[in-house]
Protein backbone atom coordinates (compact mmCIF):
# COMPACT_ATOMS: atom_id res chain seq x y z
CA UNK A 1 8.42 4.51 -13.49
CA UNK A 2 6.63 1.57 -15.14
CA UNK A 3 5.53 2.94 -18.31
CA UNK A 4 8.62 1.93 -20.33
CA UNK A 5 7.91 -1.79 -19.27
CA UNK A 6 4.65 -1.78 -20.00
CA UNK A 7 4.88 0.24 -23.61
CA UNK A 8 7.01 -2.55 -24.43
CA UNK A 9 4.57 -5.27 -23.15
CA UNK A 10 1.94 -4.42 -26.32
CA UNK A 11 -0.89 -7.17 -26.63
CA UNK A 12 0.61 -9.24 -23.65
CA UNK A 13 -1.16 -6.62 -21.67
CA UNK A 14 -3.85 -4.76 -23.71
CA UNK A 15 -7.42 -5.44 -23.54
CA UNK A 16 -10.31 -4.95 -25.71
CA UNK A 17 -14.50 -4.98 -24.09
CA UNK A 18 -17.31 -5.63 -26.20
CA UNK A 19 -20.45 -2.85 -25.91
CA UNK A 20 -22.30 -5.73 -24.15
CA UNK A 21 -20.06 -7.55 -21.87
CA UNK A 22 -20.09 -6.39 -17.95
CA UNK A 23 -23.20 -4.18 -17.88
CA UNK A 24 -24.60 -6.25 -14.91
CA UNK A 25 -24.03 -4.67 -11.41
CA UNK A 26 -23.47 -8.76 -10.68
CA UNK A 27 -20.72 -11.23 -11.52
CA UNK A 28 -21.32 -14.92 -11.83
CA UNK A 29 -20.90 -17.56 -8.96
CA UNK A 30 -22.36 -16.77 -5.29
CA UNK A 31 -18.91 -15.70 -3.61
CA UNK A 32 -19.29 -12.71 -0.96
CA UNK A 33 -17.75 -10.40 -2.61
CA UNK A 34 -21.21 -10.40 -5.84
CA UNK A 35 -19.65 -7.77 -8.17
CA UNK A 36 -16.08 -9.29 -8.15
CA UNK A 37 -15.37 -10.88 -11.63
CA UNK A 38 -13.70 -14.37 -11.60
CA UNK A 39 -11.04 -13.68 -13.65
CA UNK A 40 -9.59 -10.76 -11.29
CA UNK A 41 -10.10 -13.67 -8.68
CA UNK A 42 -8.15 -16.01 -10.28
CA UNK A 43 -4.99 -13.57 -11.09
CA UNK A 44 -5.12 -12.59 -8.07
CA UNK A 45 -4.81 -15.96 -6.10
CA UNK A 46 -2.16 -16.86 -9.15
CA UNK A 47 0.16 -13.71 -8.41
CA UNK A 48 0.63 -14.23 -4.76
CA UNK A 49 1.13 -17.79 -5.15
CA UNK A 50 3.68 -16.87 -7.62
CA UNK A 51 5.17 -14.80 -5.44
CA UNK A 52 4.97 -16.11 -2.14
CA UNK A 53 4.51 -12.59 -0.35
CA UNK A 54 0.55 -13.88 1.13
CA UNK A 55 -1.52 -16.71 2.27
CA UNK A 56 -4.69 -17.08 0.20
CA UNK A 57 -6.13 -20.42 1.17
CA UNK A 58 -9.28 -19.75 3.50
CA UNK A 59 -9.34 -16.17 2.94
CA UNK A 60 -11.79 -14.56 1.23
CA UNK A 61 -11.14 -11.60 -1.94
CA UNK A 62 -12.86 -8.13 -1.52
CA UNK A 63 -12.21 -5.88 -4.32
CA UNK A 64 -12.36 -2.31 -4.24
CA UNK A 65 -11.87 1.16 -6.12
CA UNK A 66 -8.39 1.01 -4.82
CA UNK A 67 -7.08 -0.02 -1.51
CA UNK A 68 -8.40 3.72 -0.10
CA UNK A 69 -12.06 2.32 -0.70
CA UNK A 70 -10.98 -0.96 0.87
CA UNK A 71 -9.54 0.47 4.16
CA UNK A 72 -12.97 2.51 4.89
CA UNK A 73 -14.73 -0.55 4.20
CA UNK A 74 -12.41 -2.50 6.96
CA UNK A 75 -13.14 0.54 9.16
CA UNK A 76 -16.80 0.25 8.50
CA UNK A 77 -16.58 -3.40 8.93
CA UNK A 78 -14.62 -3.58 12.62
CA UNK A 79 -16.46 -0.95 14.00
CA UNK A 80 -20.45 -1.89 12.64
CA UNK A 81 -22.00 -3.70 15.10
CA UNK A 82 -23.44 -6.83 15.18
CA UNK A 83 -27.56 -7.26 14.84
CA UNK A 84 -27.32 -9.19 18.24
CA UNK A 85 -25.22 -6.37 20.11
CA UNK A 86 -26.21 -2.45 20.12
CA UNK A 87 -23.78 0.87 19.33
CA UNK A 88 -20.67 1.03 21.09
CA UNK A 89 -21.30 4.05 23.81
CA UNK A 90 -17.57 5.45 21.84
CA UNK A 91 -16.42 6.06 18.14
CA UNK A 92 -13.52 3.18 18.09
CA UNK A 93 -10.20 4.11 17.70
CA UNK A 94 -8.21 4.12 14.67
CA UNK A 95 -4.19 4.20 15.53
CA UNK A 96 -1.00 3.51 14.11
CA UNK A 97 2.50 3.89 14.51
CA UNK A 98 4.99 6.86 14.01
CA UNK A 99 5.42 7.48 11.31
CA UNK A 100 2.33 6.85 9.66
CA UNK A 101 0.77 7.24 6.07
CA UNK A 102 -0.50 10.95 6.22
CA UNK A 103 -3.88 9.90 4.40
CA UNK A 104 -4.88 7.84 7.60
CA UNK A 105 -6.02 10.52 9.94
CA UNK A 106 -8.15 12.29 7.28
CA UNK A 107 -9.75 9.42 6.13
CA UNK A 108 -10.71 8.18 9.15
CA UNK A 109 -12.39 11.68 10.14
CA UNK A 110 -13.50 13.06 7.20
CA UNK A 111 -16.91 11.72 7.31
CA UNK A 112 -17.12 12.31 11.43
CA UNK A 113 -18.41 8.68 11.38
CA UNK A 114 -19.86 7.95 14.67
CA UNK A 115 -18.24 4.44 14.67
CA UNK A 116 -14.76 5.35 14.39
CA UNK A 117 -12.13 8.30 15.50
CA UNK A 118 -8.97 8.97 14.35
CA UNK A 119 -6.51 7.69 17.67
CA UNK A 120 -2.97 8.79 16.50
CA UNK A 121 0.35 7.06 17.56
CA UNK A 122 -0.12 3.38 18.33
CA UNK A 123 3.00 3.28 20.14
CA UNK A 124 1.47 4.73 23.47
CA UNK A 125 -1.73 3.00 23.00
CA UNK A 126 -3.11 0.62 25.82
CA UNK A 127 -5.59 -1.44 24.36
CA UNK A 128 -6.69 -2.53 28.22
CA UNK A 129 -6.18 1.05 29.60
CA UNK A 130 -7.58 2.81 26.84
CA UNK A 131 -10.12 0.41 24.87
CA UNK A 132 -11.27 -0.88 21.81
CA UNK A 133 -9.13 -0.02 18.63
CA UNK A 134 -8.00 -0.41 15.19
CA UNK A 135 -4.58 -0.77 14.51
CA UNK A 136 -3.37 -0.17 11.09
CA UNK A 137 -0.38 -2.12 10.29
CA UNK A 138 1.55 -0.85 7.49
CA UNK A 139 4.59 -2.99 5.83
CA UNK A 140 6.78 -2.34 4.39
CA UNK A 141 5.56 1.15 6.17
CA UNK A 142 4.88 4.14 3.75
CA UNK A 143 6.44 6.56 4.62
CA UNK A 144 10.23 5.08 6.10
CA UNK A 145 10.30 1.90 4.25
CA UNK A 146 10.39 -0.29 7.31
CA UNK A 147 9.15 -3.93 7.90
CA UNK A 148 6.54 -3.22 10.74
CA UNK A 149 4.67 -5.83 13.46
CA UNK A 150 1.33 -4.36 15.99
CA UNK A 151 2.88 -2.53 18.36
CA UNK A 152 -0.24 -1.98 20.91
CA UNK A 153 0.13 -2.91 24.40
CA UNK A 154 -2.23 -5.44 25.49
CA UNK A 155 -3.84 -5.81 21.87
CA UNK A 156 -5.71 -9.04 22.94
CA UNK A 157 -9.58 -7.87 21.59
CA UNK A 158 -8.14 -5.29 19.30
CA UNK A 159 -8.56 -5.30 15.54
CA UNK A 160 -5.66 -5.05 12.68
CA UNK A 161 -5.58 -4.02 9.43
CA UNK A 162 -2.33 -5.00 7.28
CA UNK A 163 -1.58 -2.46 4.81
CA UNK A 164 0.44 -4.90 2.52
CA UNK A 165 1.25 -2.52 -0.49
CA UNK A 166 4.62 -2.43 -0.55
CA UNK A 167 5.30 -5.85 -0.02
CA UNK A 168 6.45 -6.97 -3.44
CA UNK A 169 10.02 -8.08 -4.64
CA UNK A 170 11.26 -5.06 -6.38
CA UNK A 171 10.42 -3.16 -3.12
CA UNK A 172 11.62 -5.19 -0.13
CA UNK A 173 12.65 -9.04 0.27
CA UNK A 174 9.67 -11.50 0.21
CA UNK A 175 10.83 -13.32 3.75
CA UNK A 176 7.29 -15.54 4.35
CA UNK A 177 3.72 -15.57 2.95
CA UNK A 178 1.54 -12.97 5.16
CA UNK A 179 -0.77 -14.78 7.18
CA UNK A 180 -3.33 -12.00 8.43
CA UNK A 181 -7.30 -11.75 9.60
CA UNK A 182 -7.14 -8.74 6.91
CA UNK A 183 -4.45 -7.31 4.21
CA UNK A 184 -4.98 -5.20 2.09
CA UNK A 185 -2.58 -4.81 -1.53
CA UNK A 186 -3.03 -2.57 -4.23
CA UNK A 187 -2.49 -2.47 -8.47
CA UNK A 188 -0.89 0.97 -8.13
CA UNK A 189 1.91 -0.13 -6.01
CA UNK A 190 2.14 -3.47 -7.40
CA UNK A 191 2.43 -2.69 -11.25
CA UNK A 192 2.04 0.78 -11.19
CA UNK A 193 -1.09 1.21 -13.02
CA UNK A 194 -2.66 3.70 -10.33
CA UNK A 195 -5.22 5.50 -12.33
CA UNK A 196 -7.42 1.81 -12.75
CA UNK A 197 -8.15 2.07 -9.31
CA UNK A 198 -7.86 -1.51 -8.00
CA UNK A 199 -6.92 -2.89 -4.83
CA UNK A 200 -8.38 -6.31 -3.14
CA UNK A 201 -8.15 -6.83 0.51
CA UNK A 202 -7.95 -10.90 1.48
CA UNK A 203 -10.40 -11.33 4.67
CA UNK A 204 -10.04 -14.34 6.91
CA UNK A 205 -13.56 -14.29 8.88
CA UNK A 206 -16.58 -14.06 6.04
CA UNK A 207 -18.90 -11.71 8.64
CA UNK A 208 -15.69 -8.77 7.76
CA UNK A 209 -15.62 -9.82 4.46
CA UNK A 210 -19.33 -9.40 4.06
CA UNK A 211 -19.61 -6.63 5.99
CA UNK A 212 -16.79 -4.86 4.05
CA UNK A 213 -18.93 -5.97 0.71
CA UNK A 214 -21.83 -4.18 2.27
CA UNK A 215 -20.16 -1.11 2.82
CA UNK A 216 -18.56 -0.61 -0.97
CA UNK A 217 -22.48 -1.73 -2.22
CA UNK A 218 -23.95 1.11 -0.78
CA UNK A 219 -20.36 3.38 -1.26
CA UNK A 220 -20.24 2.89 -4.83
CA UNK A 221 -22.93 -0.32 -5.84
CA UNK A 222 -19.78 -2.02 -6.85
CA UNK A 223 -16.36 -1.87 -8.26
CA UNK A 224 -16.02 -1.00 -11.92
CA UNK A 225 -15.99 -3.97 -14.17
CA UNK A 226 -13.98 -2.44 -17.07
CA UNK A 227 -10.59 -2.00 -14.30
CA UNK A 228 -11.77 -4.94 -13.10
CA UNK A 229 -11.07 -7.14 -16.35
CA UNK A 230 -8.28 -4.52 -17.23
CA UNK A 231 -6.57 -5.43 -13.66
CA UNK A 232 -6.87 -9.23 -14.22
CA UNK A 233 -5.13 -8.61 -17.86
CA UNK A 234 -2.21 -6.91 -16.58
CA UNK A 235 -1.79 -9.30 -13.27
CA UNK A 236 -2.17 -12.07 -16.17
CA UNK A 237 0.92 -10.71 -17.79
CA UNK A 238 3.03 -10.23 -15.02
CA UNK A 239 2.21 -13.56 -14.23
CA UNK A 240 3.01 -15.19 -17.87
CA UNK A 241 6.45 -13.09 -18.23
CA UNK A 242 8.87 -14.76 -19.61
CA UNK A 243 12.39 -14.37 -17.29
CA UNK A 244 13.84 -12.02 -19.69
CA UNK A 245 10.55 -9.94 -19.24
CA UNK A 246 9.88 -10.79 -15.73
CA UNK A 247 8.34 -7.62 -14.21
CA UNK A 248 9.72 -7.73 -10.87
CA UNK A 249 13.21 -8.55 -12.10
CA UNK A 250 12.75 -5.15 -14.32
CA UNK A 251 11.47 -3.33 -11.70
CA UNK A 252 13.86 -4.63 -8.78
CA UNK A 253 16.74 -3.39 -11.41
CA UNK A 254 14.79 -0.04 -11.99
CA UNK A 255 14.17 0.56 -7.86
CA UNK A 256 18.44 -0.62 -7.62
CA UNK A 257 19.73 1.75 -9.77
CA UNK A 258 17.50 4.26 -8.57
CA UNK A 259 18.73 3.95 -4.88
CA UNK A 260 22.01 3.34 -6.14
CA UNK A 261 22.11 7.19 -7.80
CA UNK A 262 20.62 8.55 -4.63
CA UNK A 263 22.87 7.65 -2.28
CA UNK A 264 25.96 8.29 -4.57
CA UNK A 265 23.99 11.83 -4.81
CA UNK A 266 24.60 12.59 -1.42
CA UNK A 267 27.50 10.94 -0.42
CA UNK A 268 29.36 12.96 2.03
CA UNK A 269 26.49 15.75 2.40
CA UNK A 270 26.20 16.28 6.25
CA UNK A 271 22.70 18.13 5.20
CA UNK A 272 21.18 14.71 4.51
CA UNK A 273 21.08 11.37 6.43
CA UNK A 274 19.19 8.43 4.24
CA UNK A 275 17.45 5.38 6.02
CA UNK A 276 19.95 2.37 6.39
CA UNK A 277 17.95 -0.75 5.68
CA UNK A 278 19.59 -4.60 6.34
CA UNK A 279 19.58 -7.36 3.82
CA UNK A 280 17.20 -10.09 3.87
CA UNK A 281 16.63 -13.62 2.22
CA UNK A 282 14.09 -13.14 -0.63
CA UNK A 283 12.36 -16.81 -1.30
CA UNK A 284 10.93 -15.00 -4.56
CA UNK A 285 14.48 -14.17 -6.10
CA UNK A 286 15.77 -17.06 -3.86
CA UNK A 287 18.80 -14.20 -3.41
CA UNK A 288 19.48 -11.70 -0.48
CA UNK A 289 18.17 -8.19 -1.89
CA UNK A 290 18.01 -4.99 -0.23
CA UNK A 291 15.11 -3.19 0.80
CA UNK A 292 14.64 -0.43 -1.68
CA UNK A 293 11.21 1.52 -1.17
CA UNK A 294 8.73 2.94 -2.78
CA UNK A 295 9.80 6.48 -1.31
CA UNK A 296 12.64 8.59 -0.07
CA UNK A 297 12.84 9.35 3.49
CA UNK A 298 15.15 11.97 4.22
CA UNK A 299 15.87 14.15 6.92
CA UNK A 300 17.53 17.54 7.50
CA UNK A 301 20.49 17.71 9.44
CA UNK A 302 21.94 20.69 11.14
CA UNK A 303 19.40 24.21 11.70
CA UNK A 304 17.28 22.85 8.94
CA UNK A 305 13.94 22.75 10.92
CA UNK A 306 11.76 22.54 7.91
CA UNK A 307 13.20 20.54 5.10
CA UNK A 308 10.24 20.54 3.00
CA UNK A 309 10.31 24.14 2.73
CA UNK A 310 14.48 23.85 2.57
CA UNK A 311 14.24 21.22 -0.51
CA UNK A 312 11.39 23.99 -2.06
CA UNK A 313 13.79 26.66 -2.65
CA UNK A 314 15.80 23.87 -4.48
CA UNK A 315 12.75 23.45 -6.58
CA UNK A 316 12.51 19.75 -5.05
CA UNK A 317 8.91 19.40 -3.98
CA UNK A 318 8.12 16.75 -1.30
CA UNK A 319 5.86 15.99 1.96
CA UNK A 320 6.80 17.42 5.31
CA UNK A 321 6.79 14.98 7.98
CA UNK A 322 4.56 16.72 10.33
CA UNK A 323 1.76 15.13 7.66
CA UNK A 324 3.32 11.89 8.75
CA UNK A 325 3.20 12.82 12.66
CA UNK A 326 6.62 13.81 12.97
CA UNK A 327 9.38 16.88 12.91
CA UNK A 328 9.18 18.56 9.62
CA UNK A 329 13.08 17.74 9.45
CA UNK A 330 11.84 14.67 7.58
CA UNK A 331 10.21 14.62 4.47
CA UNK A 332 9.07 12.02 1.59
CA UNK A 333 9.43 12.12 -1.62
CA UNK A 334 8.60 9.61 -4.20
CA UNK A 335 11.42 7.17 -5.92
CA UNK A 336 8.93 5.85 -8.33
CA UNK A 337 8.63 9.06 -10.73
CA UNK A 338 9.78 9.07 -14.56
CA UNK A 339 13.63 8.45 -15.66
CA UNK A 340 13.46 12.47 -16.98
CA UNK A 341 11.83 13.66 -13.24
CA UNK A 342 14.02 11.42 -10.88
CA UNK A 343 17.19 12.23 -12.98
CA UNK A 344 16.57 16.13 -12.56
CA UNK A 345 15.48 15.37 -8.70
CA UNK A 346 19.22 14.26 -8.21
CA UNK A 347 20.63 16.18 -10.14
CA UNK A 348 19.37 19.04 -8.07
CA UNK A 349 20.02 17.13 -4.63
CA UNK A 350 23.55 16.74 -6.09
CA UNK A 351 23.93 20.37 -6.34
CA UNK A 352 22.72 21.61 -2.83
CA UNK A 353 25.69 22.76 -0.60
CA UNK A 354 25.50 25.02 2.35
């Protein structure tokens, strides 16, 4: 969905790198985070200043291939244990609210890690009654688009991860700065450049941050350097735009327009009910907007029990919700495609009747 902006962005967002530059595993300075170059740093702390959607003061900047690298290294980090305190007898759990981002459970068990278990809904989760555990926060949440708070019972000594990616202008209203122990953001989401695989995760207590640091040294001895200094040059230019090439502005209209179409598409259809989502103030726009996510979720109506399979015959491809941890009457599908792919998506939605 980006790529038109950015085509027309040129030099204001192209970088060149000399042979020699960046071939140390280390950046300058002596902050945690060793292979994190200063100028990503600096963007970074500029954009969400800018923008008003997190608190950056006292926190500390992990970065990391991606915000996928970033959330095992939070796992790692919660669920290590100290040098002055041995193993924990049981893997901690990792939980999280219905519905949740179908990559969570098989991240958090693909390596069988002996420190942490996949824990499912955090809705019936008693941290007292049922122990230590992870929470994973996500909000805006991917997959339904809604603004989400911890919703353990009795999370006094639990742990929380924010999963902050969608919380940028063009996708929901910026209502306060995020004020978290650890969130996590992403380039993908934010400017849509997914295949440089950055994401930084701002860490309030330095033992997390360094333990999260540990874990992507030995992962992957670093971050790369090129995305690194290609990240900071595109953050740069979202931050420089001028207000007739603001990038949220663009992409706010882009995600309206797009929602716009989709409901218009199907208007009336008692096959399909769309999420309803409430106003809000934005203090970034300074305007109420509309929540408009990242992706559709839509459910079947009727004797449609699996709506993935349903939209498939339409030759509308999409993720069944039992990936999510719900009925496969639900399914996502992604708003954030090219004009020529979203136009033909409802164009064919359009056209389904029973």
């Amino acid at each position: 969905m980006y790529e038109r902006y950015w085509r027309k962005r040129g030099e204001k967002a192209s970088i060149t790198i000399p042979g020699w530059q960046s071939m140390s595993y280390f950046s300058e300075g002596e902050k945690i985070c060793w292979f994190m170059e200063s100028e990503l740093a600096e963007e970074v702390v500029r954009l969400h200043n800018l923008v008003g959607n997190a608190v950056t003061e006292g926190r500390h900047i992990v970065v990391g291939t991606g915000s996928s690298q970033l959330f095992l290294a939070a796992l790692y980090a919660f669920s290590s244990p100290s040098p002055s305190h041995h193993q924990q007898p049981q893997p901690i759990s990792v939980i999280s609210a219905l519905p949740y981002y179908s990559s969570y459970p098989s991240m958090t068990d693909y390596q069988k890690s002996g420190l942490y278990k996949w824990g499912g809904d955090a809705e019936t989760y008693d941290g007292e009654k049922d122990g230590p555990f992870i929470e994973l926060v996500t909000s805006p949440n991917n997959p339904d688009g809604y603004t989400r708070e911890s919703v353990v019972k009795n999370n006094t000594h639990g742990f929380f991860i924010h999963d902050l990616a969608y919380y940028w202008p063009h996708y929901t209203p910026i209502s306060y700065p995020s004020d978290h122990d650890l969130s996590l953001f992403t380039l993908s989401k934010s400017t849509g450049h997914a295949a440089t695989r950055i994401g930084w995760a701002l860490v309030k207590d330095p033992v997390v941050a360094k333990k999260m640091t540990k874990f992507i040294e030995l992962n992957t001895i670093g971050v790369s350097k090129d995305s690194q200094l290609r990240a900071a040059k595109i953050l740069k230019a979202v931050s420089d735009s001028s207000e007739e090439e603001a990038f949220f502005k663009y992409s706010y209209e882009v995600m309206a327009q797009r929602w716009k179409q989709l409901r218009e598409a199907v208007q009336g259809n008692a096959l399909f009910t769309l999420p309803n989502f409430s106003p809000g103030f934005c203090t970034f726009f300074n305007r109420h907007t509309h929540p408009q996510p990242a992706f559709l979720w839509l459910k079947c109506e009727g004797e449609i029990e699996d709506c993935a399979s349903f939209l498939r015959q339409h030759k509308i491809l999409s993720r069944s919700g039992e990936r999510f941890g719900v009925s496969p009457k639900y399914v996502r599908i992604s708003m954030l495609d090219t004009d020529e792919n979203f136009m033909d998506f409802i164009e064919r939605l359009s056209s389904i009747h029973l």
